[in-house]
C-alpha atoms as a PDB file:
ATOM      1  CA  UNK A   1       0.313 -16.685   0.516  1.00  0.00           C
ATOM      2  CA  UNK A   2      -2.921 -14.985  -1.336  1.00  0.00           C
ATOM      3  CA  UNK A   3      -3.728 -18.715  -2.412  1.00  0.00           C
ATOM      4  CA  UNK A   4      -3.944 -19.767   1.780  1.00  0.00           C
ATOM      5  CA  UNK A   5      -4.997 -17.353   4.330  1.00  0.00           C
ATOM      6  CA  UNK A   6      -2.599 -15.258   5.324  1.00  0.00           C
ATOM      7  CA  UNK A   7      -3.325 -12.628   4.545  1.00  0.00           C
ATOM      8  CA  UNK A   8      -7.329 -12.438   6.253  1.00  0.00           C
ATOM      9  CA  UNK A   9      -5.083 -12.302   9.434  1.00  0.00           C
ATOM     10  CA  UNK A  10      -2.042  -9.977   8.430  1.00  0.00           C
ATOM     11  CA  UNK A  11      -0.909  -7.138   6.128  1.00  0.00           C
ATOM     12  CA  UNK A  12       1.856  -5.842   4.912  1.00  0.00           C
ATOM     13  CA  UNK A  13       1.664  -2.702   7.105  1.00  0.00           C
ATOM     14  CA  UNK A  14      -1.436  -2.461   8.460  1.00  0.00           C
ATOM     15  CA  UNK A  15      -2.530  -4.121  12.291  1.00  0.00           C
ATOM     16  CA  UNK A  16      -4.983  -6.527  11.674  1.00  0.00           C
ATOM     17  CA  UNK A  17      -5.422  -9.629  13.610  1.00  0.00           C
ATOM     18  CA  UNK A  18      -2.052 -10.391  13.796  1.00  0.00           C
ATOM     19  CA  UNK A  19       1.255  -8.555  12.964  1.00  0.00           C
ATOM     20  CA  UNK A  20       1.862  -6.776  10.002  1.00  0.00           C
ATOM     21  CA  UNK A  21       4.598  -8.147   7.499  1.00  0.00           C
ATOM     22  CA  UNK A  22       6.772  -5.149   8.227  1.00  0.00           C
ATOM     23  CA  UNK A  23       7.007  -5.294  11.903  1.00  0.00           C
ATOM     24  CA  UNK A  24       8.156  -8.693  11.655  1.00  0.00           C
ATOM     25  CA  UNK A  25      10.470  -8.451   9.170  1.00  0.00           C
ATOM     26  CA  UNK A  26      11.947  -4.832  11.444  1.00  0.00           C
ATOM     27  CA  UNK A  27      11.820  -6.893  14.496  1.00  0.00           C
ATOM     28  CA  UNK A  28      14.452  -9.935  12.665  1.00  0.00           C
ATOM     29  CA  UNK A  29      17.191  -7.598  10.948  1.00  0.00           C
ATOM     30  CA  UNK A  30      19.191 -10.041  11.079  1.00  0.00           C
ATOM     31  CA  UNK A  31      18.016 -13.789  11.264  1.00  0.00           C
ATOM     32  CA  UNK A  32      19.837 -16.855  11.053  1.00  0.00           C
ATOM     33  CA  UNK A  33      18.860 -20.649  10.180  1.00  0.00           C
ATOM     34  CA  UNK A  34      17.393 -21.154  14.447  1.00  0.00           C
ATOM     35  CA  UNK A  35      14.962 -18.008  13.502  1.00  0.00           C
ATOM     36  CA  UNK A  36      14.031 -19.006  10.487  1.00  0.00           C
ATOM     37  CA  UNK A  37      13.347 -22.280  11.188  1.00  0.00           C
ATOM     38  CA  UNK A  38      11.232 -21.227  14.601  1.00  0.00           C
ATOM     39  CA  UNK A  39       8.957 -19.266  12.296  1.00  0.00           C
ATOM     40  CA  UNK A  40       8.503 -22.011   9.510  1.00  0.00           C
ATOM     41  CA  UNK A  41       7.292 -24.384  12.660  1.00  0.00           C
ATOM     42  CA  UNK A  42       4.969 -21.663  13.555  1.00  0.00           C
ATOM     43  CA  UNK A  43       3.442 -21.502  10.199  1.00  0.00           C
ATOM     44  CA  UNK A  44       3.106 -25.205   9.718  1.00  0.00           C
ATOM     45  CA  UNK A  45       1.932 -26.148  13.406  1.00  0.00           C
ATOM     46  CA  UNK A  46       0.019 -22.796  14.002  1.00  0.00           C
ATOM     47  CA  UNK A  47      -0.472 -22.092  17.827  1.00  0.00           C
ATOM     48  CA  UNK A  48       0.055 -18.552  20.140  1.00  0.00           C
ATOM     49  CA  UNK A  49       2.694 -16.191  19.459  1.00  0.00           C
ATOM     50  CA  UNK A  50       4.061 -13.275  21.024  1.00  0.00           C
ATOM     51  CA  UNK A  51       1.834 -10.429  18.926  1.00  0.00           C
ATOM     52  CA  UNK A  52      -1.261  -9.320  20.956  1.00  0.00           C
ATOM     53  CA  UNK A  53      -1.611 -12.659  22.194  1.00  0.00           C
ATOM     54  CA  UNK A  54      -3.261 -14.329  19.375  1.00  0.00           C
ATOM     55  CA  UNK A  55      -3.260 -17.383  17.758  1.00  0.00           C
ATOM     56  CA  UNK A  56      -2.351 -18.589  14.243  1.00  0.00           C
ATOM     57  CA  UNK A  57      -4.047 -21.583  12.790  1.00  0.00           C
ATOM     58  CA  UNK A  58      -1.745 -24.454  11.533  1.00  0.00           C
ATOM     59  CA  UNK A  59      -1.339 -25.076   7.812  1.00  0.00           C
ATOM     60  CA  UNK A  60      -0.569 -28.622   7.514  1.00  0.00           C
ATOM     61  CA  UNK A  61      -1.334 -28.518   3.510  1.00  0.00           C
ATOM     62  CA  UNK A  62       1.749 -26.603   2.924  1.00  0.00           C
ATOM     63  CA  UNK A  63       5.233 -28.098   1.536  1.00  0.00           C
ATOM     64  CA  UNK A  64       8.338 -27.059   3.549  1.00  0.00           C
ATOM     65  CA  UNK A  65       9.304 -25.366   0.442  1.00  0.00           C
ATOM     66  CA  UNK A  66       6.777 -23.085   0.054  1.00  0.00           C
ATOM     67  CA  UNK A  67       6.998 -22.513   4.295  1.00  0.00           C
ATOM     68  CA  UNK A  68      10.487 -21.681   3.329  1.00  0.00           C
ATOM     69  CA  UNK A  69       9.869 -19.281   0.890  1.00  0.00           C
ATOM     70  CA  UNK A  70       7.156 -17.700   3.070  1.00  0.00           C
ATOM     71  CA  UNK A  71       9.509 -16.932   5.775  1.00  0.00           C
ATOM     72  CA  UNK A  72      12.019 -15.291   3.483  1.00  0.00           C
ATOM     73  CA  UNK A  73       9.349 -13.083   1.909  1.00  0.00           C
ATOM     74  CA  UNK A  74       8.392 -11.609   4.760  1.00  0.00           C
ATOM     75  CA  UNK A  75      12.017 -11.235   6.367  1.00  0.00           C
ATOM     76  CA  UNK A  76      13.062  -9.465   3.427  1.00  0.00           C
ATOM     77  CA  UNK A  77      10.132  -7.073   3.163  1.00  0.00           C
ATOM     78  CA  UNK A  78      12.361  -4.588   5.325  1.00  0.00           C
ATOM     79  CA  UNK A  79      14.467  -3.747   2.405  1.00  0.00           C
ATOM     80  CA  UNK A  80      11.943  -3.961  -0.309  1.00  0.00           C
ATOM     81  CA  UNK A  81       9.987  -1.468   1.446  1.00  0.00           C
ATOM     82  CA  UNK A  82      13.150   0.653   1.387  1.00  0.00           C
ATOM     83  CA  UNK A  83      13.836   0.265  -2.196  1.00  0.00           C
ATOM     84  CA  UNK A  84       9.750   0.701  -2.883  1.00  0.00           C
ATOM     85  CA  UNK A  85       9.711   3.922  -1.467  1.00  0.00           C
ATOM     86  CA  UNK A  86      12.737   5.037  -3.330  1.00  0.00           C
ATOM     87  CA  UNK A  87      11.084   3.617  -6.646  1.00  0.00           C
ATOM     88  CA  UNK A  88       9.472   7.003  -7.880  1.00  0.00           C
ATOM     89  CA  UNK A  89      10.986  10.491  -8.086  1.00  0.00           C
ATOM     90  CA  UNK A  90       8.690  12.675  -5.425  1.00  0.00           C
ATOM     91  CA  UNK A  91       6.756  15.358  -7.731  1.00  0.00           C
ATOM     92  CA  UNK A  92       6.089  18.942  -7.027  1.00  0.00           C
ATOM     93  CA  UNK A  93       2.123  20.413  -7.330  1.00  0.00           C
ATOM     94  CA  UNK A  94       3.102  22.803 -10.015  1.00  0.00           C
ATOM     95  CA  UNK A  95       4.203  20.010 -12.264  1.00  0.00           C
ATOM     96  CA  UNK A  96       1.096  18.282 -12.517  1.00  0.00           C
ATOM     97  CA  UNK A  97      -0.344  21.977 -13.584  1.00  0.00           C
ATOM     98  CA  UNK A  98       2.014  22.078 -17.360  1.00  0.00           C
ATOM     99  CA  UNK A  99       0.614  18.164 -18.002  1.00  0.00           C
ATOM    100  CA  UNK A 100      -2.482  17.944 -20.211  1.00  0.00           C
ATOM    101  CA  UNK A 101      -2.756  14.539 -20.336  1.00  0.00           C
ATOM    102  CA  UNK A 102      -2.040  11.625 -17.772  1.00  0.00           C
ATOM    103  CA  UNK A 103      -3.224   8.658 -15.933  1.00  0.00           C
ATOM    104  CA  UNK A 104      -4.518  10.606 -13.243  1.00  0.00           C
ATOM    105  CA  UNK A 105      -5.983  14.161 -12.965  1.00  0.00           C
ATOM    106  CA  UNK A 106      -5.705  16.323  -9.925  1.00  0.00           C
ATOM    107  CA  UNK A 107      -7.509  19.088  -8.815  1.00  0.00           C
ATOM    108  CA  UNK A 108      -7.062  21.287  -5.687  1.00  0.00           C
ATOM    109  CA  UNK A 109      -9.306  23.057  -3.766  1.00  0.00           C
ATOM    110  CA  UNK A 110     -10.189  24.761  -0.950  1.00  0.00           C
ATOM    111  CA  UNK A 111     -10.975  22.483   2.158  1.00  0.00           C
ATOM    112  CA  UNK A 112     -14.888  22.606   2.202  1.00  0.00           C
ATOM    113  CA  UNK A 113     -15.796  24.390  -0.653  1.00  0.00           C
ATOM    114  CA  UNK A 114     -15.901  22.739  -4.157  1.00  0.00           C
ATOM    115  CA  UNK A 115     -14.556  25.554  -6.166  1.00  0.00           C
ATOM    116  CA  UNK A 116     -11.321  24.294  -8.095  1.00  0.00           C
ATOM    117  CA  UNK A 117      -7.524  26.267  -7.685  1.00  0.00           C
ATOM    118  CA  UNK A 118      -5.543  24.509  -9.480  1.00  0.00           C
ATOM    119  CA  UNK A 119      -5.882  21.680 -11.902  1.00  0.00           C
ATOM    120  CA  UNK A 120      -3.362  19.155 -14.157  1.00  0.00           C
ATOM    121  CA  UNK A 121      -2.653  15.580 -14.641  1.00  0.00           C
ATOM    122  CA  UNK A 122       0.423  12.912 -13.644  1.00  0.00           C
ATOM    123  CA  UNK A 123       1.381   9.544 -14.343  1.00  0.00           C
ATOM    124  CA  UNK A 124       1.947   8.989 -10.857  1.00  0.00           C
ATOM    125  CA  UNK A 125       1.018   9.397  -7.529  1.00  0.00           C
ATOM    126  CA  UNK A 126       3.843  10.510  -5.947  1.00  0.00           C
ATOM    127  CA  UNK A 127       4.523  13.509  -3.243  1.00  0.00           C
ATOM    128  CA  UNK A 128       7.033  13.756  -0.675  1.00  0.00           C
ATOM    129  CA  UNK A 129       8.429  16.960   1.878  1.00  0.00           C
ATOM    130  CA  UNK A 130       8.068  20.647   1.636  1.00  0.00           C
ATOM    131  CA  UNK A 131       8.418  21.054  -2.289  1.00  0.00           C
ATOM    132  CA  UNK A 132       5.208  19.093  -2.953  1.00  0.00           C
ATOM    133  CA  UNK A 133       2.873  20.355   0.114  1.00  0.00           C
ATOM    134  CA  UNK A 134       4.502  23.375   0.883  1.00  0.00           C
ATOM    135  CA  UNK A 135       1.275  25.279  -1.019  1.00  0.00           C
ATOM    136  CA  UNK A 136      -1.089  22.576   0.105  1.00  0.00           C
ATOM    137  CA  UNK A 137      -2.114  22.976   3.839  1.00  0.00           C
ATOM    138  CA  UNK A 138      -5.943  23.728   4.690  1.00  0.00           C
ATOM    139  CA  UNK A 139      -6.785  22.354   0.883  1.00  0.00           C
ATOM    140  CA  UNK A 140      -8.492  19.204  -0.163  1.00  0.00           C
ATOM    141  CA  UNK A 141      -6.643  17.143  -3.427  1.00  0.00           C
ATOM    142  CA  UNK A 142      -8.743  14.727  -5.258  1.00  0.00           C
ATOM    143  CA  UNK A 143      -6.934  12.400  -7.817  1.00  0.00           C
ATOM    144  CA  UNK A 144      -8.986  10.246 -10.671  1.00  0.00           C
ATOM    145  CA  UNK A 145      -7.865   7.743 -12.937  1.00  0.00           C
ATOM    146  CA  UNK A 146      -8.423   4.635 -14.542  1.00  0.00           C
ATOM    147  CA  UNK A 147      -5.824   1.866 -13.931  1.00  0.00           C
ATOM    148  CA  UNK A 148      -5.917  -1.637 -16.672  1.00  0.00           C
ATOM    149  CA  UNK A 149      -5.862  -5.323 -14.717  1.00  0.00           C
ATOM    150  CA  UNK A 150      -4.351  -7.224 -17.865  1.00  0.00           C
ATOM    151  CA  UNK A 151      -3.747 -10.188 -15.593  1.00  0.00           C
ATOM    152  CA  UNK A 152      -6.928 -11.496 -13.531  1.00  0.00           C
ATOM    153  CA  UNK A 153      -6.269 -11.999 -10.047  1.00  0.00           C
ATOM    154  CA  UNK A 154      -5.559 -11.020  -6.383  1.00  0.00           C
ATOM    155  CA  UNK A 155      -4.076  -7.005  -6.233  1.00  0.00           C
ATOM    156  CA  UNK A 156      -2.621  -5.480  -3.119  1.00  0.00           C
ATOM    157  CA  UNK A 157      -3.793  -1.651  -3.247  1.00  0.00           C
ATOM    158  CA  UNK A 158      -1.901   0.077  -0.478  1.00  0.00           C
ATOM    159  CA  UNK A 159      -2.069   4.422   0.024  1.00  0.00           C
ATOM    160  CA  UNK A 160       0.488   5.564   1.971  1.00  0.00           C
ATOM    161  CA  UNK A 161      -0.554   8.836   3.502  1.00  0.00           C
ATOM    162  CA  UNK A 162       0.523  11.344   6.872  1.00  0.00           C
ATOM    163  CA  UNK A 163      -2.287  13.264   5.901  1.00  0.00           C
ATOM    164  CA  UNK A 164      -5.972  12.422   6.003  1.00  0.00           C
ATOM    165  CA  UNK A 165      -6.974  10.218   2.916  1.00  0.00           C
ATOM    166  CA  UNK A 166      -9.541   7.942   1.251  1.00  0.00           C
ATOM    167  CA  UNK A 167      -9.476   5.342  -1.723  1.00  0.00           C
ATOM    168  CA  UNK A 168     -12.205   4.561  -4.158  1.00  0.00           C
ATOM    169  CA  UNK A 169     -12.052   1.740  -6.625  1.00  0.00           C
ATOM    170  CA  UNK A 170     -15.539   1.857  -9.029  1.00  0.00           C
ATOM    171  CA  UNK A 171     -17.429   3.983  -6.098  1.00  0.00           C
ATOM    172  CA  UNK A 172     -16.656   1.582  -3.216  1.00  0.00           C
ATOM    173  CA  UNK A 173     -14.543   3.260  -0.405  1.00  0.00           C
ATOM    174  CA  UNK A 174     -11.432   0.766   0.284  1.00  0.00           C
ATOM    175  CA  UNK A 175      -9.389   2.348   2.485  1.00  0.00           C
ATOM    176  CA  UNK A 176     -11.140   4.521   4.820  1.00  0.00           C
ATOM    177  CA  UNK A 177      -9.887   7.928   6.585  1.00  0.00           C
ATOM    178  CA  UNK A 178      -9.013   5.887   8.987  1.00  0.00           C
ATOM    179  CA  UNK A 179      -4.987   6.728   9.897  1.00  0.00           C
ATOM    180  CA  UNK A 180      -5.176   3.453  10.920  1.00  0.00           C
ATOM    181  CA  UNK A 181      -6.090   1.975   6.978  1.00  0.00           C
ATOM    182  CA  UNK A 182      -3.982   1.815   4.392  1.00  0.00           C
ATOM    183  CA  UNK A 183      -4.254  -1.176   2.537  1.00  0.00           C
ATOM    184  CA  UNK A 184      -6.901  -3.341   0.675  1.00  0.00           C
ATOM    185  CA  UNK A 185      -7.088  -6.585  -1.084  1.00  0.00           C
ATOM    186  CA  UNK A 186      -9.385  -7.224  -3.638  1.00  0.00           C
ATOM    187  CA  UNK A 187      -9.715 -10.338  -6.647  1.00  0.00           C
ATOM    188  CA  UNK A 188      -9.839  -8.485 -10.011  1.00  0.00           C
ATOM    189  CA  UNK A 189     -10.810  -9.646 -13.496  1.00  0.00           C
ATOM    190  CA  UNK A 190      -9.662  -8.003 -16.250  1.00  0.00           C
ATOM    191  CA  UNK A 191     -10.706  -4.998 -17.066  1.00  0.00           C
ATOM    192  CA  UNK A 192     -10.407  -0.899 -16.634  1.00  0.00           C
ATOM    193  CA  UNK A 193     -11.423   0.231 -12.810  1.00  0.00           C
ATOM    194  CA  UNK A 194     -11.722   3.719 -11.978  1.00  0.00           C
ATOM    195  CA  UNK A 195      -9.451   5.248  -8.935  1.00  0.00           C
ATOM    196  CA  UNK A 196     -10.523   8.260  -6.879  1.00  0.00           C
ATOM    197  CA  UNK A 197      -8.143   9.207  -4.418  1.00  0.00           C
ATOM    198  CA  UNK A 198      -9.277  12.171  -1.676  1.00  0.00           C
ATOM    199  CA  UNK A 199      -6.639  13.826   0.596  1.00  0.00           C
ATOM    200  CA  UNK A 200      -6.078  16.459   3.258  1.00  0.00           C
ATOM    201  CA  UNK A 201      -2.582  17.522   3.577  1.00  0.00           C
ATOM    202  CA  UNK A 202      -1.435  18.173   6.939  1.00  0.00           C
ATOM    203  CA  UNK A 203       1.771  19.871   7.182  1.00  0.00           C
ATOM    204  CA  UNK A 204       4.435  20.314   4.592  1.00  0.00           C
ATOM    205  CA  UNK A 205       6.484  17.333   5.318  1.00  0.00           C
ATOM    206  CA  UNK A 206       3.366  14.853   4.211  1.00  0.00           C
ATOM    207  CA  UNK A 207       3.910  11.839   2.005  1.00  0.00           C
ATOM    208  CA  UNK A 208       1.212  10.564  -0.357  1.00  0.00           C
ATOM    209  CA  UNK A 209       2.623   7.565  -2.610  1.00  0.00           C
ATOM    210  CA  UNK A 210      -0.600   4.762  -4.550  1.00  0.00           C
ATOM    211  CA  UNK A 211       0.866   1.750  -5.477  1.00  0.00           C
ATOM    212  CA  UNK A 212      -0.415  -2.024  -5.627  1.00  0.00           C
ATOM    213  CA  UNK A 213       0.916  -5.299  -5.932  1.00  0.00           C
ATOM    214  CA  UNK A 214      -0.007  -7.417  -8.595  1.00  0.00           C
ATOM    215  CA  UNK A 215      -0.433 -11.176  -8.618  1.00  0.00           C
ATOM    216  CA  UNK A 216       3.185 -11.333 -10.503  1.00  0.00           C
ATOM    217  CA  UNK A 217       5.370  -8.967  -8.391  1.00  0.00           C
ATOM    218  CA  UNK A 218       7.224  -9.868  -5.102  1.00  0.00           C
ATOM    219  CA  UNK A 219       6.380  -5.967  -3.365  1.00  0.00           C
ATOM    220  CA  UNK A 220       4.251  -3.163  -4.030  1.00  0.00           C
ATOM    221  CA  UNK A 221       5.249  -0.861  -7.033  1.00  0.00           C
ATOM    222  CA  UNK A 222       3.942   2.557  -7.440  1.00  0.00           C
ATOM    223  CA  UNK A 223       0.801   2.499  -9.809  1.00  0.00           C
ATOM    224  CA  UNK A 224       2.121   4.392 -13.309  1.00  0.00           C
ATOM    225  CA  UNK A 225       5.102   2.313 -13.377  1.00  0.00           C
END
């Protein structure tokens, strides 16, 4: 699928030209060989569907197989995305204040003023309910790093936020404010890039979780893993 063209018309969970991954895969809970094989034609031959009224270009290239495997990747992305989201334990603030050294360093401040409150470093990216924003509403959190691409290729960088938030990889914004962004694609060589992560918690019951997929994986894994 990152070998054709998928996904310049889809994403996993963001609304792009056509459906994302995950609505598709919520909408068939439960498919059987008829579905499954009225989605592989749709692949193959291409034509309009029932999303926004688009249309989806054939791919006559492709082997059945591969059409095959397609459709059961993106059926089964339902229950990946439950077991992605239960892949890392949710962290508190405070923690990240008793760590001197970690992937990522985070700093808090004060929502329009630069003047730091509370500093610290993580492995992850991680933060879930009341016990990790409780302290955080009306303040800006910033999180830097460096992540290693060991294997060249296409990576999957997806932020999922509630809150207001903004990706950089090496100075280029990749996912925007925008509630509406949360995903980006990008062909990496191998190498160290440099992650700054910007975010405005909202209430107490936010969730902030970076992860990617990597040319090798089947779903996104949280990035510290």
């Amino acid at each position: 699928m990152l070998r054709n063209d998928c996904f310049a018309c889809h994403s996993v969970v963001d609304r792009v030209a056509g459906p994302p991954y995950l609505d598709v895969s919520r909408r068939y809970l439960s498919p059987d060989a008829v579905l499954k094989k009225r989605l592989a034609n749709k692949i193959a031959e291409g034509g309009g569907g029932l999303w926004y009224g688009g249309y989806m270009s054939p791919h006559p290239l492709l082997k059945l197989e591969q059409i095959d495997a397609m459709v059961d990747w993106v059926l089964a992305i339902h229950s990946m995305e439950q077991i992605w989201f239960q892949q890392c334990t949710p962290q508190q603030v405070s923690d990240w204040d008793l760590m001197e050294r970690g992937r990522f360093r985070m700093e808090v401040s004060t929502n329009g003023n630069s003047e730091v409150l509370r500093s610290g470093h993580g492995d992850q990216v991680c933060f879930w309910g009341a016990r990790a924003f409780a302290s955080l509403e009306g303040k800006m959190v910033q999180v830097s790093g460096q992540v290693e691409v060991k294997v060249p290729g296409k990576y999957l960088f997806r932020l999922h936020k509630t809150g207001v938030g903004s990706l950089k990889i090496n100075d280029q914004v990749v996912i925007r404010e925008d509630v509406t962004d949360h995903e980006y694609i990008k062909e990496l060589s191998e190498g160290s890039y440099s992650l700054v992560l910007n975010y405005q918690p909202v209430s107490a019951s936010d969730t902030l979780i970076l992860s990617w997929m990597t040319p090798s994986a089947e779903y996104f894994t949280v990035i510290g893993q």
